[in-house]
N, C-alpha and C. Protein backbone atom coordinates (compact mmCIF):
# COMPACT_ATOMS: atom_id res chain seq x y z
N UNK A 1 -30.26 -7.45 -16.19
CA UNK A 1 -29.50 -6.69 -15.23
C UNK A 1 -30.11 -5.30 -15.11
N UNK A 2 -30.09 -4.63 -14.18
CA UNK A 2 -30.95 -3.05 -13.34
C UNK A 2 -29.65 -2.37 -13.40
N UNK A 3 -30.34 -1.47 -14.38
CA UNK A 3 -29.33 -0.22 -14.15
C UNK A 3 -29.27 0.24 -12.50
N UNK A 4 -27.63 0.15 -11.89
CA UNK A 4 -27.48 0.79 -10.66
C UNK A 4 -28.22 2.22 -10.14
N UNK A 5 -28.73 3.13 -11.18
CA UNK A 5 -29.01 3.99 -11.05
C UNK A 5 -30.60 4.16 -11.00
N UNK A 6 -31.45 4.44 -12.13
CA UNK A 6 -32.65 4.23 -12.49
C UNK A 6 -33.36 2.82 -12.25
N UNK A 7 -33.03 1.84 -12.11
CA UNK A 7 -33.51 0.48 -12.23
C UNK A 7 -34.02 -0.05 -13.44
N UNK A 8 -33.56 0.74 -14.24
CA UNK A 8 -33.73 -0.13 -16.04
C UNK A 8 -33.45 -0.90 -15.86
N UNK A 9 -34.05 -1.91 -17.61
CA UNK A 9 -33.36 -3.30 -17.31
C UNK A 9 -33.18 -3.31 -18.78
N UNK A 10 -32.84 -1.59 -19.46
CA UNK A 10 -32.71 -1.68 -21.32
C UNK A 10 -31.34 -0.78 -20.81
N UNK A 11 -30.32 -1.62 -21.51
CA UNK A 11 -28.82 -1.20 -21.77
C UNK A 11 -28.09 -1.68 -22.14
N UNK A 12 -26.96 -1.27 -23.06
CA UNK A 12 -26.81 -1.61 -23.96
C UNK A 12 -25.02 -2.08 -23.48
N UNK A 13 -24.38 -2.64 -24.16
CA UNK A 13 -23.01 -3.08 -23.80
C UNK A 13 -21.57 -2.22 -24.72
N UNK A 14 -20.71 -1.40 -23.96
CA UNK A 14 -20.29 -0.59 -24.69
C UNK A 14 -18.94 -1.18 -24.95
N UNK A 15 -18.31 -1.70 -24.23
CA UNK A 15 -16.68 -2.58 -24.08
C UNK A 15 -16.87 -3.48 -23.57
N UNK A 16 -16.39 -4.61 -24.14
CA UNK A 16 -15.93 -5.98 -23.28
C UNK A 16 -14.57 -6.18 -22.76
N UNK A 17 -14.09 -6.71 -22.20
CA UNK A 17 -12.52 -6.93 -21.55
C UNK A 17 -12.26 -7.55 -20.78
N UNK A 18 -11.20 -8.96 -21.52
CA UNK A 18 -11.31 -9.80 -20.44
C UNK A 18 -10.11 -9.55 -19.60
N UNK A 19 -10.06 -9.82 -18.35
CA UNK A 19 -8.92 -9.07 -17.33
C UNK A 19 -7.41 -10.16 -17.67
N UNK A 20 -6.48 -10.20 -17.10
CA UNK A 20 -5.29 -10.28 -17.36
C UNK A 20 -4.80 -11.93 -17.03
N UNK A 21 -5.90 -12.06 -15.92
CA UNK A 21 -5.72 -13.82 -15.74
C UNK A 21 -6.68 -14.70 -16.48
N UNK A 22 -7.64 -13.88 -17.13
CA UNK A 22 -8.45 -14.50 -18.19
C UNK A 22 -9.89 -15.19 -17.63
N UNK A 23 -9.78 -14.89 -16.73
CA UNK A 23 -11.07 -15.76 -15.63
C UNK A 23 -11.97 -14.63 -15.66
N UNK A 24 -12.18 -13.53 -16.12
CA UNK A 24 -13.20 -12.27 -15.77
C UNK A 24 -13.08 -11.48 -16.51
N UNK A 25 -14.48 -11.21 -17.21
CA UNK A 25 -14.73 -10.49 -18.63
C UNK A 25 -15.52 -9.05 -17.68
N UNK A 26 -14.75 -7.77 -17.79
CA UNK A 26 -15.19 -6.61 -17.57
C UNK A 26 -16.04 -5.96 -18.78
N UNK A 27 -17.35 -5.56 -18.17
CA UNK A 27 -18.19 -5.03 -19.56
C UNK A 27 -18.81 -3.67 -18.82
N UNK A 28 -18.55 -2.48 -20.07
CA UNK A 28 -18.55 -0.81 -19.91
C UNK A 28 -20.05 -0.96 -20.36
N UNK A 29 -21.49 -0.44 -19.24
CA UNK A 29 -22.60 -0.34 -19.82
C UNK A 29 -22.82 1.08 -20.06
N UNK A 30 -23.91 1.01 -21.03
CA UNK A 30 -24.69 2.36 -20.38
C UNK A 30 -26.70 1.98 -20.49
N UNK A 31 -27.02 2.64 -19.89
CA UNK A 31 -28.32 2.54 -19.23
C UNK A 31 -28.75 3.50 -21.16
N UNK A 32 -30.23 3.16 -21.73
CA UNK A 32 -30.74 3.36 -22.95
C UNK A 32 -31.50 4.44 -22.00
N UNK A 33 -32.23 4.35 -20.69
CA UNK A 33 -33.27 5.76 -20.14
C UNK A 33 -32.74 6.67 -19.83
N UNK A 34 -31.59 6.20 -18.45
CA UNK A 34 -30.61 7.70 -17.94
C UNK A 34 -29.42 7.97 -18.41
N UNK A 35 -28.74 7.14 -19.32
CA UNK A 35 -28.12 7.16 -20.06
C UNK A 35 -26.77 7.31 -19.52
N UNK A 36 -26.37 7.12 -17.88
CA UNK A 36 -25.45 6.61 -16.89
C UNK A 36 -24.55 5.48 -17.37
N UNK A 37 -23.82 5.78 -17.17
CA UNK A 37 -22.79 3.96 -17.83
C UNK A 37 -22.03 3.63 -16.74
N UNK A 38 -21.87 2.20 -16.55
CA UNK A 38 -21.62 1.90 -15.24
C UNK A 38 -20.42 0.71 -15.74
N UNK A 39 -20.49 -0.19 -15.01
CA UNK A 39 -19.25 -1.30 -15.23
C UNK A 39 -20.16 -2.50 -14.23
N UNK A 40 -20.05 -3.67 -15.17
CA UNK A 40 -19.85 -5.03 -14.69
C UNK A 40 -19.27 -6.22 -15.05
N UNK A 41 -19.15 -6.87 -14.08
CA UNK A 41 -17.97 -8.45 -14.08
C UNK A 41 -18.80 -9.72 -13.83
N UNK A 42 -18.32 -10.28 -15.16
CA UNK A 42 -18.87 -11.78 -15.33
C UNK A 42 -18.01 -12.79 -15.66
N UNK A 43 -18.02 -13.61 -14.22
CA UNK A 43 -17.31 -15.09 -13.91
C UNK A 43 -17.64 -16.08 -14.06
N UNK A 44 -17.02 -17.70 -14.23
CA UNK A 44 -18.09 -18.74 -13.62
C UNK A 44 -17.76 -18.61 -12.57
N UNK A 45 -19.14 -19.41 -12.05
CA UNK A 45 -19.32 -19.36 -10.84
C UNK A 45 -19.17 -20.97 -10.28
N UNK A 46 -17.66 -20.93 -9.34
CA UNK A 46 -17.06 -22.73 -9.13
C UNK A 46 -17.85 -23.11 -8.12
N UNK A 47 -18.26 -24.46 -8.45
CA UNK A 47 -18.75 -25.66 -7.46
C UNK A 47 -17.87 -25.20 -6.01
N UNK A 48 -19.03 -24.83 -5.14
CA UNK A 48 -18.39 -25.28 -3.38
C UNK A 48 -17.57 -26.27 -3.59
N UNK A 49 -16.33 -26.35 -3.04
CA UNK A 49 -15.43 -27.82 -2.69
C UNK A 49 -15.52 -27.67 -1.11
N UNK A 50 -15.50 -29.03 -0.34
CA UNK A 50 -15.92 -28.86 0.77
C UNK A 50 -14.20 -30.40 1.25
N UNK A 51 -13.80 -29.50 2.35
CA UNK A 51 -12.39 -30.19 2.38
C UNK A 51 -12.27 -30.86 3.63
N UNK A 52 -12.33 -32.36 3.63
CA UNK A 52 -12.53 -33.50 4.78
C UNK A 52 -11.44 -33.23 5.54
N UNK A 53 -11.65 -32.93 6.72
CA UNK A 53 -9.76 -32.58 7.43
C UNK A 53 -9.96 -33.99 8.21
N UNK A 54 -8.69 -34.35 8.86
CA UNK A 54 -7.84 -35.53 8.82
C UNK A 54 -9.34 -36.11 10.18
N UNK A 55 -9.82 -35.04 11.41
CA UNK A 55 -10.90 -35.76 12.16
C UNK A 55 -12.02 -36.12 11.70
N UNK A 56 -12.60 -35.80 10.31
CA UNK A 56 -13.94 -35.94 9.64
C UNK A 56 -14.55 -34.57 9.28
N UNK A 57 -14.00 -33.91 10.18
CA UNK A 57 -15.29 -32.36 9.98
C UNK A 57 -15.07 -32.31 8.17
N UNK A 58 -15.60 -31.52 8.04
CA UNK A 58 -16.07 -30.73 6.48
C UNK A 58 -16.22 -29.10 6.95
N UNK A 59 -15.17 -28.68 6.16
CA UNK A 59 -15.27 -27.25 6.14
C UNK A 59 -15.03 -26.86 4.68
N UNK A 60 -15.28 -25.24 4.19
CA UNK A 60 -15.51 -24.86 2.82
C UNK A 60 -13.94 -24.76 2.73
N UNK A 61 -13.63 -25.18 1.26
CA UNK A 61 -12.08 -24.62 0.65
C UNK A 61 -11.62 -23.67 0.81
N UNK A 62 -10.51 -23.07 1.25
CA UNK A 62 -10.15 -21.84 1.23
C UNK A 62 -8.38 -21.95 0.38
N UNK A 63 -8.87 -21.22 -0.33
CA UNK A 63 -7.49 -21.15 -1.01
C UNK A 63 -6.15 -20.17 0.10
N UNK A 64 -6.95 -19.29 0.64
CA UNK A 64 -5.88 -18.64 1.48
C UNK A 64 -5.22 -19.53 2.67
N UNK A 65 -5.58 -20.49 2.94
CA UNK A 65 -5.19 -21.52 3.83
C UNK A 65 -3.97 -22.12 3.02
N UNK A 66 -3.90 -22.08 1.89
CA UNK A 66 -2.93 -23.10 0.64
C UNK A 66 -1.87 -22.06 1.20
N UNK A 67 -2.60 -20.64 0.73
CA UNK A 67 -1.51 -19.82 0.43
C UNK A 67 -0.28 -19.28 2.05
N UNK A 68 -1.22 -19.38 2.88
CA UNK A 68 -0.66 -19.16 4.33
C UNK A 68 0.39 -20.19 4.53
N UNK A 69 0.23 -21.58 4.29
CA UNK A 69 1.04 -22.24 4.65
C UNK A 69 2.28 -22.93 3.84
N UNK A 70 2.09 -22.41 2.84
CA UNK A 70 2.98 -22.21 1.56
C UNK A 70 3.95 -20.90 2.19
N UNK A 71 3.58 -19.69 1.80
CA UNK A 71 4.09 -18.63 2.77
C UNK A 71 4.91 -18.91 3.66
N UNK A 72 4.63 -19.82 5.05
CA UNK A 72 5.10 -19.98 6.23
C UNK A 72 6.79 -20.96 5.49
N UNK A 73 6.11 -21.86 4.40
CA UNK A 73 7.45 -23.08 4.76
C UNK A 73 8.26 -22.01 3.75
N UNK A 74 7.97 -21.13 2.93
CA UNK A 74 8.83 -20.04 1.98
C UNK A 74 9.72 -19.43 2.99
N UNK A 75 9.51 -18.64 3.84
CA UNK A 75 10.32 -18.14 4.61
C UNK A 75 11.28 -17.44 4.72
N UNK A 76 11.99 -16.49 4.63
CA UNK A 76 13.00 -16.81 4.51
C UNK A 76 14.15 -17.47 3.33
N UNK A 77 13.25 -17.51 2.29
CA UNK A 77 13.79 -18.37 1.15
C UNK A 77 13.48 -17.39 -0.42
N UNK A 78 14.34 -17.76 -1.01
CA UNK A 78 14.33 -16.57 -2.26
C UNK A 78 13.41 -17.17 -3.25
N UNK A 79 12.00 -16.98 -3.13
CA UNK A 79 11.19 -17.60 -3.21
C UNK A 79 10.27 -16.13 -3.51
N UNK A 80 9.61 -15.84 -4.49
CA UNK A 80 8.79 -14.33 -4.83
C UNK A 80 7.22 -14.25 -4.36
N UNK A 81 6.64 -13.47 -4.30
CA UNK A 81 5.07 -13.60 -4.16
C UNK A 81 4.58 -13.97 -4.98
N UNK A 82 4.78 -13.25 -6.07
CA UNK A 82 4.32 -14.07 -7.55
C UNK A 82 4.84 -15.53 -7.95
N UNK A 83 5.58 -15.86 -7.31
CA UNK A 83 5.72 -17.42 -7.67
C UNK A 83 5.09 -18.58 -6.62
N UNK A 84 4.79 -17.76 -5.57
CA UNK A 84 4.00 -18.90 -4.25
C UNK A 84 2.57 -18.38 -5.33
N UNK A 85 1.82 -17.16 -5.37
CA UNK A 85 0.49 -17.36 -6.63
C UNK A 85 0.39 -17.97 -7.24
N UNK A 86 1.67 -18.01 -8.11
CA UNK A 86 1.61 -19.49 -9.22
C UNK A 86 0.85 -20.58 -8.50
N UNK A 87 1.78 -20.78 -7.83
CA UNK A 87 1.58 -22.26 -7.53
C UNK A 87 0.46 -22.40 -6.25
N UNK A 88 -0.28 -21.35 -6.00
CA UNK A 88 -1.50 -21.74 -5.31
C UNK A 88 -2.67 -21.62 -6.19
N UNK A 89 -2.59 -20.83 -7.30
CA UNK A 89 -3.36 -21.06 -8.75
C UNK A 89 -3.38 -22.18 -9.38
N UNK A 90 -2.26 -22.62 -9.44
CA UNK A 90 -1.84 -24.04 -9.75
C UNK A 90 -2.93 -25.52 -8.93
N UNK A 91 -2.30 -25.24 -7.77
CA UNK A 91 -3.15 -26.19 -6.61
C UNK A 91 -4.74 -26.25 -6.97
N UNK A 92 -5.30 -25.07 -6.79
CA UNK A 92 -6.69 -24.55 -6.80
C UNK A 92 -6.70 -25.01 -8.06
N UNK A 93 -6.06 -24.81 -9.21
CA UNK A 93 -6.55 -25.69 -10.58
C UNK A 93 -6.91 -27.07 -10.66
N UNK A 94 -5.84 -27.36 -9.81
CA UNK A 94 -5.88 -28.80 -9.73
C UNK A 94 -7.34 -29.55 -8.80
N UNK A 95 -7.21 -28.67 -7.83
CA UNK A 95 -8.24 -29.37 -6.86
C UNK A 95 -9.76 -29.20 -7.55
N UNK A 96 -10.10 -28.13 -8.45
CA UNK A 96 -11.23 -28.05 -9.16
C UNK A 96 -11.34 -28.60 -10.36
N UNK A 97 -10.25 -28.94 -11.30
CA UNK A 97 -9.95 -29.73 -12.26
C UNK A 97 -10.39 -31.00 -12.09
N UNK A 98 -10.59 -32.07 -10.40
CA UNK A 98 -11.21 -33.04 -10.08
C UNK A 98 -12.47 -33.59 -10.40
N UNK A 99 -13.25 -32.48 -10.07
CA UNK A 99 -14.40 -31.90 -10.74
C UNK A 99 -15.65 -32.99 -9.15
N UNK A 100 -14.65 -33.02 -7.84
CA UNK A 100 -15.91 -33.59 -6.56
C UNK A 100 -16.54 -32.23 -6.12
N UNK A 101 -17.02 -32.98 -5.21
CA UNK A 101 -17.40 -31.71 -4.41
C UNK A 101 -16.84 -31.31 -2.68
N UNK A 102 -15.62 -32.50 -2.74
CA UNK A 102 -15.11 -33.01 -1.71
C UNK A 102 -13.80 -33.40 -1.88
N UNK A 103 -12.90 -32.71 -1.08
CA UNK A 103 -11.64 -33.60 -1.61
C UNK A 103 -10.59 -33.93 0.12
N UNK A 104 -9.89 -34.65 0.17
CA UNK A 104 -9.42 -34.58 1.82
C UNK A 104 -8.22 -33.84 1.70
N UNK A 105 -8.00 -33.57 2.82
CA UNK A 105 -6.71 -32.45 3.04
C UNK A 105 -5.14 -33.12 2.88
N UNK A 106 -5.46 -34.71 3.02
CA UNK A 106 -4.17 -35.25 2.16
C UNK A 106 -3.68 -35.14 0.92
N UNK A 107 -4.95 -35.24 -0.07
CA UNK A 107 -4.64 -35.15 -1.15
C UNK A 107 -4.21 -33.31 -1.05
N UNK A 108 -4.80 -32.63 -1.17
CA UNK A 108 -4.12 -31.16 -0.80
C UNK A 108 -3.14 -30.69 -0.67
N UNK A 109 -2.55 -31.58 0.81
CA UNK A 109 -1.00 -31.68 1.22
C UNK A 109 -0.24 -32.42 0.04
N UNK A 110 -0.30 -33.38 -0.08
CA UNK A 110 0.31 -34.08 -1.53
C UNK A 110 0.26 -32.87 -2.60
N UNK A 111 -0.30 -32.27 -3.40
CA UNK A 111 -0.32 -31.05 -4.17
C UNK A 111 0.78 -30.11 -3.61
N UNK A 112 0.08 -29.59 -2.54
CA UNK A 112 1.45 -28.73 -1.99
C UNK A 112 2.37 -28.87 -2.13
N UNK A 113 2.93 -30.48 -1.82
CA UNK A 113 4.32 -30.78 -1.17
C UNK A 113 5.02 -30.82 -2.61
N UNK A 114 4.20 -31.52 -3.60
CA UNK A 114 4.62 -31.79 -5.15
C UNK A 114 5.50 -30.49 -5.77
N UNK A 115 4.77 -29.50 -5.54
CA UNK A 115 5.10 -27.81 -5.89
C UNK A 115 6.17 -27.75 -5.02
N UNK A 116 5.84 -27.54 -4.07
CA UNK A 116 7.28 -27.17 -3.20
C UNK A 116 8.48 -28.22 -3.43
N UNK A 117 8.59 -29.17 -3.74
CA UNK A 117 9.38 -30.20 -3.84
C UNK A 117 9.69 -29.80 -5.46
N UNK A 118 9.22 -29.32 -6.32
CA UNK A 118 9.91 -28.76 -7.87
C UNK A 118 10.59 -26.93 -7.59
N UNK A 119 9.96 -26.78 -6.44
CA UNK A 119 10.46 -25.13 -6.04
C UNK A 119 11.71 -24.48 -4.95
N UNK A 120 11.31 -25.25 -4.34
CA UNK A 120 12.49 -24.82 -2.55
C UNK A 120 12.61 -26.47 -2.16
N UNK A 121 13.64 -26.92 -1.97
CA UNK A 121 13.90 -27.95 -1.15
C UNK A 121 13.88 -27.92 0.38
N UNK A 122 14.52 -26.93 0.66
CA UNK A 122 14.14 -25.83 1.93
C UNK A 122 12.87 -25.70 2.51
N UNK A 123 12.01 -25.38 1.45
CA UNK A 123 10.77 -24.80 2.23
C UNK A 123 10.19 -26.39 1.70
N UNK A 124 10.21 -27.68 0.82
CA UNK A 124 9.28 -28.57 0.83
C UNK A 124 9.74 -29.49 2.26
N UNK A 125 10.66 -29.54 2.93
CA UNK A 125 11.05 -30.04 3.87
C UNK A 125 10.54 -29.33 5.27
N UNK A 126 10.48 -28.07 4.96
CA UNK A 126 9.51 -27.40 6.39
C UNK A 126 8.55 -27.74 6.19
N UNK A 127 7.72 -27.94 4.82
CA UNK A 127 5.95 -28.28 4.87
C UNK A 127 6.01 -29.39 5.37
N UNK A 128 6.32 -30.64 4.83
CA UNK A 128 6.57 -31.98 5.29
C UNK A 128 6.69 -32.25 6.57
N UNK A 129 7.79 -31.54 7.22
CA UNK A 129 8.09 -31.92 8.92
C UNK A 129 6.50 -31.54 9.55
N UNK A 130 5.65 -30.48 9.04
CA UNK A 130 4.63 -30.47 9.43
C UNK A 130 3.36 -31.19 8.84
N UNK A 131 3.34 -31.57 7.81
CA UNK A 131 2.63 -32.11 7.18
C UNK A 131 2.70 -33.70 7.36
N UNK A 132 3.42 -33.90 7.76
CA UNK A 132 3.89 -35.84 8.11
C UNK A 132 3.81 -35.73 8.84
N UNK A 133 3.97 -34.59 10.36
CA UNK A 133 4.28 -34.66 11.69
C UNK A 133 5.28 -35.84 12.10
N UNK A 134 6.68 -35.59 11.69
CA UNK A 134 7.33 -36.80 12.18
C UNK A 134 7.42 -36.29 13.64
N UNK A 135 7.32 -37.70 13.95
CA UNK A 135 7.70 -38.65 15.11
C UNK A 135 8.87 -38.12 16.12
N UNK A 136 10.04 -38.15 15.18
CA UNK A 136 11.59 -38.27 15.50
C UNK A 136 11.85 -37.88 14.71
N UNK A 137 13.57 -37.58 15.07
CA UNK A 137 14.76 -37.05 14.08
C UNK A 137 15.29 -37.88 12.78
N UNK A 138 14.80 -39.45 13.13
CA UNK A 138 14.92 -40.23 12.49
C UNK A 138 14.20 -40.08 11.18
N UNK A 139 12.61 -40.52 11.63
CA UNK A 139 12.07 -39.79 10.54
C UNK A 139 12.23 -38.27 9.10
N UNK A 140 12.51 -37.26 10.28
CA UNK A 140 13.24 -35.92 9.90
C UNK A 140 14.19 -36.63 8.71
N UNK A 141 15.26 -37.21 9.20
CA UNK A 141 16.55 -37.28 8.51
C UNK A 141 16.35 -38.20 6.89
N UNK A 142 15.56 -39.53 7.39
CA UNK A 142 14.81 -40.11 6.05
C UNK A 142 14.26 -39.73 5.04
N UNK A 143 13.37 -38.45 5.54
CA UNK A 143 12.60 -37.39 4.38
C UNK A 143 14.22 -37.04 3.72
N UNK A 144 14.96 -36.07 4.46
CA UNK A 144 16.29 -35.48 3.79
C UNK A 144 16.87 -36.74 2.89
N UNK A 145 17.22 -37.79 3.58
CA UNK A 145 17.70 -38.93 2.43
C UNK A 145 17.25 -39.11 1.15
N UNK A 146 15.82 -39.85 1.28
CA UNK A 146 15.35 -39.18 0.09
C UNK A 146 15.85 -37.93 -0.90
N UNK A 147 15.37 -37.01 -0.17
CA UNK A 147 15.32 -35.94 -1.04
C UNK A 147 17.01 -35.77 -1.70
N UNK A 148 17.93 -36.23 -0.58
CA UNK A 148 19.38 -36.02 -1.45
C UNK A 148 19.83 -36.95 -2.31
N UNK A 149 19.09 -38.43 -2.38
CA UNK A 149 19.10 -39.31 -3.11
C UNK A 149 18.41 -38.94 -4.47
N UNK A 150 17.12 -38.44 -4.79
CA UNK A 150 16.59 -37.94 -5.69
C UNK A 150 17.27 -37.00 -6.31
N UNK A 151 17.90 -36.19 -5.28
CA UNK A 151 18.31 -35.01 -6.32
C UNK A 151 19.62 -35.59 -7.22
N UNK A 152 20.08 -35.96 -6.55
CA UNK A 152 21.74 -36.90 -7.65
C UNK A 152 21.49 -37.72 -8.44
N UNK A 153 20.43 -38.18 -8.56
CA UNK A 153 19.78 -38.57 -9.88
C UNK A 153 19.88 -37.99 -11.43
């Protein structure tokens, strides 16, 4: 590594620290020539996942796509920021935990719906109406059956 400053490549490591979600080790340098101390961050670095949408295309993963539409079916619902993170940390664990390089946007939706369906009944029933695209009211009302049948369990 080149000192930002001088372009050394002799320096020495003064603090390590790994940050708070545990995924990124912050390290305090200083340069041995100009004797400048700087800061850098070391991650792994995750496999591209590349996500088959329902016509064939292939586009790159985006976790903010999880998180947008998670967001949307929250709504309105007493539901925290830090707990839709969870559970798009969660997702993203899961979908790289697979260990392809490809995964389809069903399986995705299935993840989602799983989370939201242990979180908001409310908001897993808004993802669903969009995520199933029902048909009819009929349909609509069957998802709810379910779900009120399960819960009296």
């Amino acid at each position: 590594m080149k000192c930002p400053y001088c372009g050394s490549f002799r320096h020495k490591v003064l603090d390590s620290r790994v940050t708070k979600d545990g995924l990124v080790i912050r390290r305090r340098r200083e340069c041995e020539d100009c004797k400048r101390r700087f800061t850098t961050y070391e991650y792994v670095e995750k496999t591209p996942i590349y996500v088959i949408k329902s016509d064939g295309r292939r586009e790159p993963f985006q976790r903010e796509k999880i998180k947008a539409g998670i967001e949307i079916a929250c709504k309105k619902r007493p539901v925290s920021i830090e707990k839709i993170d969870e559970i798009v940390a969660k997702i993203e664990e899961k979908i790289y935990s697979l260990g392809e390089k490809e995964i389809q946007t069903k399986f995705i939706g299935e993840f989602v719906m799983e989370e939201l369906y242990k979180l908001d009944e409310v908001a897993y029933v808004r993802f669903a109406s969009v995520y199933k695209r029902f048909k009819d009211t009929e349909e609509f009302m069957k998802e709810l059956e379910k779900l009120s049948k399960e819960k009296t369990k």
